[in-house]
Protein backbone atom coordinates (compact mmCIF):
# COMPACT_ATOMS: atom_id res chain seq x y z
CA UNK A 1 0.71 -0.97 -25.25
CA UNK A 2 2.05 -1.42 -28.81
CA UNK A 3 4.75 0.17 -28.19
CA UNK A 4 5.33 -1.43 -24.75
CA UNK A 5 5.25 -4.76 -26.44
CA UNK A 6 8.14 -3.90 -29.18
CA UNK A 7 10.42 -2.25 -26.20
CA UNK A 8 10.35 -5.60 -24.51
CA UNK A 9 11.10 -7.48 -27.11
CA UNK A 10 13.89 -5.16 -27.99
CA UNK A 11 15.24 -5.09 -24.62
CA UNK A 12 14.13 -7.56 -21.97
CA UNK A 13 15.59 -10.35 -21.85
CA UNK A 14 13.17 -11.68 -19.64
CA UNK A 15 10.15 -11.00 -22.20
CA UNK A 16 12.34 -11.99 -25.20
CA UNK A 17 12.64 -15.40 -23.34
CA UNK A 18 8.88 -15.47 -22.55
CA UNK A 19 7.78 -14.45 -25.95
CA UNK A 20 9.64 -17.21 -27.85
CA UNK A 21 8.81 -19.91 -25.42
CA UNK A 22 5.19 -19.33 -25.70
CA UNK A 23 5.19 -18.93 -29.81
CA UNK A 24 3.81 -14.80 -28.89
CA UNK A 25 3.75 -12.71 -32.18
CA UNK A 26 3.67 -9.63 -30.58
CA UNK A 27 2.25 -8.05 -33.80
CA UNK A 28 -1.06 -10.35 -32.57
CA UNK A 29 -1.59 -8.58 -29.59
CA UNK A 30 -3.83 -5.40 -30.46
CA UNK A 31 -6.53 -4.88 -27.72
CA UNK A 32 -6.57 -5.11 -24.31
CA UNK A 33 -8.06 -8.25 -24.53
CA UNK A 34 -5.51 -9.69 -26.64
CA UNK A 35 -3.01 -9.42 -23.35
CA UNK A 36 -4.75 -12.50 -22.26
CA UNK A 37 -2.85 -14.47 -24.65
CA UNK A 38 0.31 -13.39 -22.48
CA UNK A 39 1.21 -15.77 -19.58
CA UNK A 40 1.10 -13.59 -16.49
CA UNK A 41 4.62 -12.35 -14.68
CA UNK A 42 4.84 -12.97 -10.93
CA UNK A 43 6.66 -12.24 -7.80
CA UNK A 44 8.93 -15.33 -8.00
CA UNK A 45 10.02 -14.58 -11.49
CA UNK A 46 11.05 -10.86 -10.04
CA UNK A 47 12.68 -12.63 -7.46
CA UNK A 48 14.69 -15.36 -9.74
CA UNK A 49 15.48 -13.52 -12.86
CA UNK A 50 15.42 -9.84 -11.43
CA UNK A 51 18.04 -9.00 -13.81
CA UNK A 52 16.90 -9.93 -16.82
CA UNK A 53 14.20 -7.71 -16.37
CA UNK A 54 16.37 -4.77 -16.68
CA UNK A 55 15.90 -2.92 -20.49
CA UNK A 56 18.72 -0.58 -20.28
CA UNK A 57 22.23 -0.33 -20.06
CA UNK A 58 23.74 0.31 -16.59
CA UNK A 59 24.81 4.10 -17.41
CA UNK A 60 21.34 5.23 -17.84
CA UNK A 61 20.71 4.06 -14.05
CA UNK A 62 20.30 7.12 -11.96
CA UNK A 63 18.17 5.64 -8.92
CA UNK A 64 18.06 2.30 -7.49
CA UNK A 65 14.79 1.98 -5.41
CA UNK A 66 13.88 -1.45 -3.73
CA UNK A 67 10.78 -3.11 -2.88
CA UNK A 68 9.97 -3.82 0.95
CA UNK A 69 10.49 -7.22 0.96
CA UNK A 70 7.05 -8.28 2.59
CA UNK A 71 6.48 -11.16 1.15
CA UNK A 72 10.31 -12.88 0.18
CA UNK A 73 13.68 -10.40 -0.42
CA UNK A 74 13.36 -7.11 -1.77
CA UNK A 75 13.69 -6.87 -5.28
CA UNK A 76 15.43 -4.04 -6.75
CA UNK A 77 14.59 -1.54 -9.44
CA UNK A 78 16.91 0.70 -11.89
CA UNK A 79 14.61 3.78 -12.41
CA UNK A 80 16.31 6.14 -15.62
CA UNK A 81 16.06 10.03 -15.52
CA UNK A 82 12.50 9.57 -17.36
CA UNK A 83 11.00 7.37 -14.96
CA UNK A 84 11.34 9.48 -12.21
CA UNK A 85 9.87 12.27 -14.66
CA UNK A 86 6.98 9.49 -15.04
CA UNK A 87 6.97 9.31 -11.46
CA UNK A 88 6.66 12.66 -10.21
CA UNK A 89 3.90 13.02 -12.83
CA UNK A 90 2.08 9.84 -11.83
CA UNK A 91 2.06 11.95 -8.23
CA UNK A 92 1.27 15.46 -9.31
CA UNK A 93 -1.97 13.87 -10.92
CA UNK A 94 -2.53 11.91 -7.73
CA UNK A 95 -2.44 14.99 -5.72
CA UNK A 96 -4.28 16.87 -7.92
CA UNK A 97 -6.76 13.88 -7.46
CA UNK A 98 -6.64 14.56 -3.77
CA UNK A 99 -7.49 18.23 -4.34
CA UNK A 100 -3.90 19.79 -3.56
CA UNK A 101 -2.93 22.85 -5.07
CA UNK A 102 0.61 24.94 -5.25
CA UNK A 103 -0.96 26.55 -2.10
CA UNK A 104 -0.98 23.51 0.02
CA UNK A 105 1.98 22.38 2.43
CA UNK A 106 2.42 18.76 2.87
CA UNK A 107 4.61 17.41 5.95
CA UNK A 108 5.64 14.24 4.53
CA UNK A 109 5.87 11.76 7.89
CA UNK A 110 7.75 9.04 5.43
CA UNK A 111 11.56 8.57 5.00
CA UNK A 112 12.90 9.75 1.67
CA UNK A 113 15.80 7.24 2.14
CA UNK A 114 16.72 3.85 2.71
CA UNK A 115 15.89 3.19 -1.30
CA UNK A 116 12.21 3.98 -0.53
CA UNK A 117 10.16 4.64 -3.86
CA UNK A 118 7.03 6.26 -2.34
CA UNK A 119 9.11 8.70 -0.30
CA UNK A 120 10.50 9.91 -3.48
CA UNK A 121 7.80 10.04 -5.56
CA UNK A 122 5.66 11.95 -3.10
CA UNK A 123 8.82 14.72 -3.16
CA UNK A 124 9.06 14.66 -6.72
CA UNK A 125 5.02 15.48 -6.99
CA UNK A 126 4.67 17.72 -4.97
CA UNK A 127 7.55 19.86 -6.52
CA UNK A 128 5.76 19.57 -9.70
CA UNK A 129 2.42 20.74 -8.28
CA UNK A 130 4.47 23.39 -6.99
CA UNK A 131 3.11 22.62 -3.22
CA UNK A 132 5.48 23.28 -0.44
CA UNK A 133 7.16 20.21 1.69
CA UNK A 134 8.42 19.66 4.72
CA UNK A 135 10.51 16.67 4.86
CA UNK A 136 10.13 14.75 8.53
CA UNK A 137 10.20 11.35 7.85
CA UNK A 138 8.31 8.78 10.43
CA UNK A 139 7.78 9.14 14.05
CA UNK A 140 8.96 11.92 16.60
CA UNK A 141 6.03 13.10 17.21
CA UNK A 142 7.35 16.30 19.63
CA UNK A 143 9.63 16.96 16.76
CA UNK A 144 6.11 16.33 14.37
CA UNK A 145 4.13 19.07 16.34
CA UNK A 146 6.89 21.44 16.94
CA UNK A 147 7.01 21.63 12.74
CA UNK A 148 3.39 21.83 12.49
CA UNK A 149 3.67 24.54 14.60
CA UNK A 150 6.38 26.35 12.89
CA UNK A 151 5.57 25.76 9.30
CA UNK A 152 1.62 25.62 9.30
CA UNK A 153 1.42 22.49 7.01
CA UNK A 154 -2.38 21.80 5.80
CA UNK A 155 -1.37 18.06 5.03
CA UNK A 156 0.60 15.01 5.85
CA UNK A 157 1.74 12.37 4.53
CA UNK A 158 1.53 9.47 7.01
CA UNK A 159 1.05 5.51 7.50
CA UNK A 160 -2.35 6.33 9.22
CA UNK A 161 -1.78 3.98 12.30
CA UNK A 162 0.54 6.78 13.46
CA UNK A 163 -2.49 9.58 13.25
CA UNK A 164 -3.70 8.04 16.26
CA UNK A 165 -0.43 7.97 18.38
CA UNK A 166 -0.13 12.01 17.08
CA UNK A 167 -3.54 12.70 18.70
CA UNK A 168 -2.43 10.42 21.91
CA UNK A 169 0.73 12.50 22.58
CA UNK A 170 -0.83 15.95 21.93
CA UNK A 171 -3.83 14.90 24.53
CA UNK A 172 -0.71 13.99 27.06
CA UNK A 173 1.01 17.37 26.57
CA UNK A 174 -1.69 19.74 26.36
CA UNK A 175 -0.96 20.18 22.27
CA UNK A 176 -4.10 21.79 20.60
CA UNK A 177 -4.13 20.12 17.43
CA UNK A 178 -7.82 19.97 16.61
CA UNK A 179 -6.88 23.69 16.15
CA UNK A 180 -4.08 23.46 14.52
CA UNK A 181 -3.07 24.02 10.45
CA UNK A 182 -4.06 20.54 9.14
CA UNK A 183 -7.00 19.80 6.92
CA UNK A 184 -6.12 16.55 5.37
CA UNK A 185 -3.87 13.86 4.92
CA UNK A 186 -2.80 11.24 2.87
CA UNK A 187 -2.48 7.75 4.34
CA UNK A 188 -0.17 5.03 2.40
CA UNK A 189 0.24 1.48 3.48
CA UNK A 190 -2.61 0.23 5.36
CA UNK A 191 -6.50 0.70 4.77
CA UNK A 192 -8.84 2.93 6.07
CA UNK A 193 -11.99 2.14 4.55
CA UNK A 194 -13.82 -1.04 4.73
CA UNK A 195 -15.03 -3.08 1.27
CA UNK A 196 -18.13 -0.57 0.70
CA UNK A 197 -16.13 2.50 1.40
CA UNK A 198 -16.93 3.73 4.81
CA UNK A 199 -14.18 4.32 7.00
CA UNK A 200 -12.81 1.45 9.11
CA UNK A 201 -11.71 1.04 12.86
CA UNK A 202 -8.37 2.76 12.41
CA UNK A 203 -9.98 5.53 10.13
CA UNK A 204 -13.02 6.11 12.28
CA UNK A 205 -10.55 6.37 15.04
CA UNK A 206 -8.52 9.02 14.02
CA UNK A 207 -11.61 11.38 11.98
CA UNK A 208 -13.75 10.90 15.27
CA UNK A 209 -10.80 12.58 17.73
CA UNK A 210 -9.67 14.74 14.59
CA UNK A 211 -11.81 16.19 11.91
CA UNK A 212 -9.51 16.44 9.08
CA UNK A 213 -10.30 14.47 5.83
CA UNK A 214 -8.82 11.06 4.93
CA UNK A 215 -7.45 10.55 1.14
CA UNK A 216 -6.49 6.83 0.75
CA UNK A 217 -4.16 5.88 -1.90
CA UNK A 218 -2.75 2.34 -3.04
CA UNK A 219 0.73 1.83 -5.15
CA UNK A 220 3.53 -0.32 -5.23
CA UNK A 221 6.96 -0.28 -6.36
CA UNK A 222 6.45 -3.13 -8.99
CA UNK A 223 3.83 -0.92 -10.59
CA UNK A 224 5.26 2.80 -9.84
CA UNK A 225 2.23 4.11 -10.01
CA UNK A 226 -0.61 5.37 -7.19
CA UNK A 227 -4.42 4.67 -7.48
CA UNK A 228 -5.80 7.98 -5.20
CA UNK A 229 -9.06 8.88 -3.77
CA UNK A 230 -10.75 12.24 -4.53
CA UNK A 231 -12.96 14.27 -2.59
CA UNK A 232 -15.96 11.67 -2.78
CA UNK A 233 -13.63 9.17 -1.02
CA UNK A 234 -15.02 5.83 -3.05
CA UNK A 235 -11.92 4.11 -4.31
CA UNK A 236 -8.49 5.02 -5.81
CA UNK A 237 -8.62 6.82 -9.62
CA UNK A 238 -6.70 4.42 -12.07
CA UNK A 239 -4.93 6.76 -14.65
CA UNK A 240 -4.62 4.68 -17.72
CA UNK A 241 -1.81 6.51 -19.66
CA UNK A 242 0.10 5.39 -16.61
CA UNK A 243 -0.91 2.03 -16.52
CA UNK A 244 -3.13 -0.83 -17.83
CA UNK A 245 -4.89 -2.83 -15.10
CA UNK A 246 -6.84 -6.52 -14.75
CA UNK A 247 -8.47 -8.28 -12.16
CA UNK A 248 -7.90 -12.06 -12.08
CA UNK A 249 -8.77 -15.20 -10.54
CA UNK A 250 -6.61 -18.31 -9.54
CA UNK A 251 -6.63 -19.32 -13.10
CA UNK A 252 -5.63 -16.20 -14.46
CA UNK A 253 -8.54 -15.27 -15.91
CA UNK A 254 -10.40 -12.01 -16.53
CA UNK A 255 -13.09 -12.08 -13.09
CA UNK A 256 -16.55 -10.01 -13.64
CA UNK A 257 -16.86 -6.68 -11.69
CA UNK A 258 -18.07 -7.05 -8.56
CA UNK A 259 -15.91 -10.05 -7.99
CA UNK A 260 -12.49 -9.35 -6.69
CA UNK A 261 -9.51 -9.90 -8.61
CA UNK A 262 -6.21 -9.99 -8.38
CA UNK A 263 -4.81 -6.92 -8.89
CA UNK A 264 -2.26 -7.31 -12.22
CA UNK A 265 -0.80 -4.56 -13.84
CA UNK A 266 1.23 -3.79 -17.24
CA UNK A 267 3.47 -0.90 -16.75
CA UNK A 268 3.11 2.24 -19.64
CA UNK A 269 6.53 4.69 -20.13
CA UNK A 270 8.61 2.43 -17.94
CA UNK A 271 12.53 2.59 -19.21
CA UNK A 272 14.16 0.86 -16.45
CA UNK A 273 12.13 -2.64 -16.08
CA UNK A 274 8.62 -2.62 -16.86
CA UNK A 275 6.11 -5.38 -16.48
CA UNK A 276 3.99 -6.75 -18.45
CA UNK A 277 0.48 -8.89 -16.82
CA UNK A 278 2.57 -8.65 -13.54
CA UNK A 279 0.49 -10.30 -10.27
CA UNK A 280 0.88 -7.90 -7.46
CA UNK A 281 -0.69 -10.40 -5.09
CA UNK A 282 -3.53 -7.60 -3.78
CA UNK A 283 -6.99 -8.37 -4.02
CA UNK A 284 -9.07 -5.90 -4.94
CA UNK A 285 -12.62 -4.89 -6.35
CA UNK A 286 -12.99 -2.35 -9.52
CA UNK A 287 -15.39 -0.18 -9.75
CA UNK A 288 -16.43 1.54 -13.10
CA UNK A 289 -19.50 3.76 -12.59
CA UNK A 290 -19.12 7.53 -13.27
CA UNK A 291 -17.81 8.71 -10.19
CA UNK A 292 -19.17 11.77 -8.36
CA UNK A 293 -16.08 13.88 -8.99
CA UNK A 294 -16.88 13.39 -12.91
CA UNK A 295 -14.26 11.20 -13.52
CA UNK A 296 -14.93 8.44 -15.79
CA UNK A 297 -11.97 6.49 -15.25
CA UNK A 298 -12.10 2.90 -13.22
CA UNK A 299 -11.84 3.16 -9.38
CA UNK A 300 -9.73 0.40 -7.67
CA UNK A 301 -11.66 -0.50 -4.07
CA UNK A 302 -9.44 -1.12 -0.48
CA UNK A 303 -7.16 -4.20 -0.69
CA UNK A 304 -8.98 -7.04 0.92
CA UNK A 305 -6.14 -8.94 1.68
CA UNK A 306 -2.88 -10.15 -0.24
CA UNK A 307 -3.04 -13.92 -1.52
CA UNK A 308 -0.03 -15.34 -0.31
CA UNK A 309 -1.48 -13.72 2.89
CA UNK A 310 -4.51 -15.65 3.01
CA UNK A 311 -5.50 -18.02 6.12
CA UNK A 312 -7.31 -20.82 6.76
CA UNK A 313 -7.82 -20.53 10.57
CA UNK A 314 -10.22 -23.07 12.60
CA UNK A 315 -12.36 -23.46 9.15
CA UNK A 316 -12.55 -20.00 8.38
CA UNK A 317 -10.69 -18.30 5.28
CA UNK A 318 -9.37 -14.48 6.75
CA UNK A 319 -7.13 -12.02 5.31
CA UNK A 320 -4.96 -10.10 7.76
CA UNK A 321 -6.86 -6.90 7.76
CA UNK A 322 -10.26 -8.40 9.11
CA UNK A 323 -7.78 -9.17 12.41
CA UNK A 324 -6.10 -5.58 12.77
CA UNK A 325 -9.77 -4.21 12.24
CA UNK A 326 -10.38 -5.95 15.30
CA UNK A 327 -7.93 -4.97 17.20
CA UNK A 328 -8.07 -1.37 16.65
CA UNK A 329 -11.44 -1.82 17.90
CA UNK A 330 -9.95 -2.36 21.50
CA UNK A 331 -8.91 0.70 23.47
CA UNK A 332 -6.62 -1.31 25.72
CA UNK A 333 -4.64 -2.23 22.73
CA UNK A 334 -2.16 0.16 21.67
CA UNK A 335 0.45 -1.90 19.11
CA UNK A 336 0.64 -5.30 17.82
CA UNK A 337 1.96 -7.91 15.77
CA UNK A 338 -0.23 -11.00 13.99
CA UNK A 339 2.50 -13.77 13.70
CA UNK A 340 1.33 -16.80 11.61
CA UNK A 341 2.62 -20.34 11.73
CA UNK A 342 1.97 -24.26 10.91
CA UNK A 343 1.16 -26.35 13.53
CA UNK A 344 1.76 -30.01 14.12
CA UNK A 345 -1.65 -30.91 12.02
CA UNK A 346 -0.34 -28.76 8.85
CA UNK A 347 -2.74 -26.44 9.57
CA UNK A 348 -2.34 -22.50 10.11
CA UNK A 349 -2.02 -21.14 13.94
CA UNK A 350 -2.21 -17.02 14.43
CA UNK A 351 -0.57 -15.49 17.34
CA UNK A 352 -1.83 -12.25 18.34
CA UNK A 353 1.41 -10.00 20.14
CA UNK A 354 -0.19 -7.38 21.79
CA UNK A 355 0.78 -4.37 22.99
CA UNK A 356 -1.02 -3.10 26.37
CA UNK A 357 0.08 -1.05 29.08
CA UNK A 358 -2.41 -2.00 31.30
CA UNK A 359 -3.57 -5.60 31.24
CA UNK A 360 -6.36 -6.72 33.69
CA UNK A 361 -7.88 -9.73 35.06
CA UNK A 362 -10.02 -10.26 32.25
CA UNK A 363 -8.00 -8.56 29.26
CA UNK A 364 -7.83 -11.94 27.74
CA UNK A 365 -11.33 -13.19 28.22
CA UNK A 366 -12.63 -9.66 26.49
CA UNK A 367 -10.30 -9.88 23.66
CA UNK A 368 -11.44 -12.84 22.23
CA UNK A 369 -14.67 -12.59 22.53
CA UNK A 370 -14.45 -9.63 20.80
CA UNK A 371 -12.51 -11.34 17.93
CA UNK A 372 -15.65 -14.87 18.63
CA UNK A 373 -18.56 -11.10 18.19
CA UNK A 374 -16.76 -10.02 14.58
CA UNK A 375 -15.17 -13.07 12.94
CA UNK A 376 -16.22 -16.60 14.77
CA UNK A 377 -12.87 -17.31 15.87
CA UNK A 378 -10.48 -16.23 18.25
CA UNK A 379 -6.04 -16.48 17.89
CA UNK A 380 -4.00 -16.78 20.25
CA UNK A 381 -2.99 -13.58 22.55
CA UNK A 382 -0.23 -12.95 24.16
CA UNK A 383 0.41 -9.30 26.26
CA UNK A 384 3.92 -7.25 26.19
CA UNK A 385 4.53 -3.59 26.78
CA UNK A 386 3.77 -1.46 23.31
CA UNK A 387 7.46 -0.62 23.53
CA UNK A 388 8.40 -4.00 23.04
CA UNK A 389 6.17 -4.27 20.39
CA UNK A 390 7.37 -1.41 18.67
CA UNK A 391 11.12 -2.57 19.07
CA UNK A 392 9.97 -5.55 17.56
CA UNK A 393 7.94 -3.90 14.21
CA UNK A 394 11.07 -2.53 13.51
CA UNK A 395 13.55 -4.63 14.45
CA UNK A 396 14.70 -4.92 11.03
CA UNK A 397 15.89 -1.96 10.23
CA UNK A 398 12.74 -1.47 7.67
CA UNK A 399 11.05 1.34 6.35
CA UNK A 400 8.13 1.09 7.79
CA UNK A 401 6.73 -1.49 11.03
CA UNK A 402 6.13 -4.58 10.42
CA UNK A 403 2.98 -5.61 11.83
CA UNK A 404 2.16 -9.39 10.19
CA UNK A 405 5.06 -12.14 10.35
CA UNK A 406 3.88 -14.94 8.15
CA UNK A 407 6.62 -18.22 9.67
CA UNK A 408 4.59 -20.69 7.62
């Protein structure tokens, strides 16, 4: 941290600015708890002074990675030649987390392009770990199955919302996956486990048609770094050479554990632009107990929800996903997309785009009272063909779908 502290003031201009403006003697700061003194960074500073972030000169840019852009315009990061050497290590001890070993094969079902940080940092790991890869990218799923069959991968690599449309299309063609090479998989970008670590709708979805086991793992771009589950399956390992993490509330302010936080992180090793007491925006429990794998180190529990994604709907505060739990509690629907708005009273509205390819006479009617059953209050619904829906997730050209639209 020390050293993080003299880098920044060396090189940031950003910091250097910050620093002076708040009268910070970086010599002062000496513990952990000393960071406190440090006004937090946010997402709107990224966004307005993204350059001044940068510590290096332009030359020593080898990759330009950018962040998705889900909540304002993706910000970009210059990564040097030893951050992605800090990357691919941050991933070969995630793996090794997730119990992979050189004799594993991972079929990675995530682009490596379109300036995607994950998709390289999963690459980069697994070459380190010395596992084999088989480089897909997203969707496809003949083209998925027809490498599983070739190559006899034992993991993959997936958004887990996609497991589910895998197991639909081998059912339709007669595929036999439950016998097939695949043990495990890694899911990015969307839970699977609810607050107390059980597996959710979508997880209990895809383990109850497929018995292969589930290893959840949280990261961002900001933070280029990946909080992984082990075998026990009870929260994401933090690895703190990699990283230093807090957990505070509106005020900024350090919250007790077993109050969630927001997730804020300070970046350790980080050439290009680190951060220092940077927001993410994800809420999040820690958990510090001994775990049952024997590691001592904090365990980060599932995102409840982002901040700026919070909603006050009908008198009740919800997080987006509390609603795609729902939904992926309905068998009729296949796809969808939660689109937020303000109505004429100032107040928040949710529409519910769902996907169906059957809808009957009282599709509706069941819907929300399934949504009235878990969470008091029903949104609006509205029926199109799951085509349409998917169109729409990725209408964008993004790297992944794009399942909540917040217009407010």
């Amino acid at each position: 941290m020390a050293e993080l502290l003299i880098y920044l003031q060396e090189n940031s201009k950003f910091y250097q600015k910050l620093f002076s403006n708040n009268n910070i003697d970086i010599k002062e700061i000496k513990t952990l708890e000393d960071l406190t003194k440090i006004p937090v960074t946010t997402k709107d500073d990224l966004q307005n002074f993204s350059d001044d972030f940068l510590c290096i000169q332009k030359n020593k840019i080898v990759d330009f990675v950018t962040t998705s852009g889900t909540l304002g315009e993706p910000i970009t990061f210059a990564m040097t030649e030893n951050d992605l050497e800090r990357l691919a290590y941050n991933e070969y001890i995630s793996f090794s987390c997730a119990n992979t070993t050189s004799y594993d094969i991972f079929q990675m079902m995530v682009t490596l392009d379109k300036r995607f940080m994950a998709g390289m940092a999963y690459f980069l790991g697994l070459r380190k770990l010395g596992a084999g890869i088989i480089r897909m990218g997203p969707g496809l799923q003949k083209l998925q199955f027809e490498s599983i069959e070739r190559f006899s991968p034992t993991g993959l690599i997936t958004v887990p919302s996609f497991l589910p449309k895998l197991i639909e299309y081998a059912e339709e063609n007669g595929i036999e996956y439950k016998n097939s090479s695949i043990k495990k998989a890694v899911c990015i970008g969307e839970p699977i486990r609810n607050a107390d670590f059980s597996l959710n709708t979508l997880g209990k979805k895809i383990t109850e048609k497929w018995d292969i086991k589930l290893y959840s793992t949280y990261a961002s771009t900001e933070m280029g770094t990946a909080f992984t589950e082990c075998e026990a399956g009870k929260g994401g390992h933090h690895h703190p050479e990699m990283i230093i993490v807090e957990f505070l509330d509106d005020d900024n302010n350090p919250v007790k554990e077993g109050v969630a936080g927001e997730v804020t992180i300070t970046t350790l090793g980080v050439e290009g632009m680190p951060l220092l007491r940077f927001k993410t925006g994800d809420i999040c429990h820690q958990h510090t107990e001994v775990c049952s794998c024997g590691r001592t180190t904090m365990r980060l529990g599932p995102v409840i929800g982002r901040k700026q994604q919070m909603l006050k709907f009908k008198g009740t505060t919800l997080f987006p996903p509390a609603i795609y739990d729902v939904l992926n509690q309905i068998d009729c629907v296949e796809n969808y997309i939660i689109e937020v708005s303000t109505n004429h009273l100032g107040t928040d509205e949710i529409l519910v785009k769902a996907g169906c390819k059957k809808v009957e006479k009282n599709s509706l009617k069941d819907i929300k009272d399934h949504f009235r059953a878990k969470m008091r209050v029903a949104p609006e619904i509205e029926f199109f063909n799951p085509a349409e829906i998917s169109k729409m997730q990725m209408s964008d050209g993004g790297r992944k779908p794009v399942i909540f639209m917040d217009k407010r």
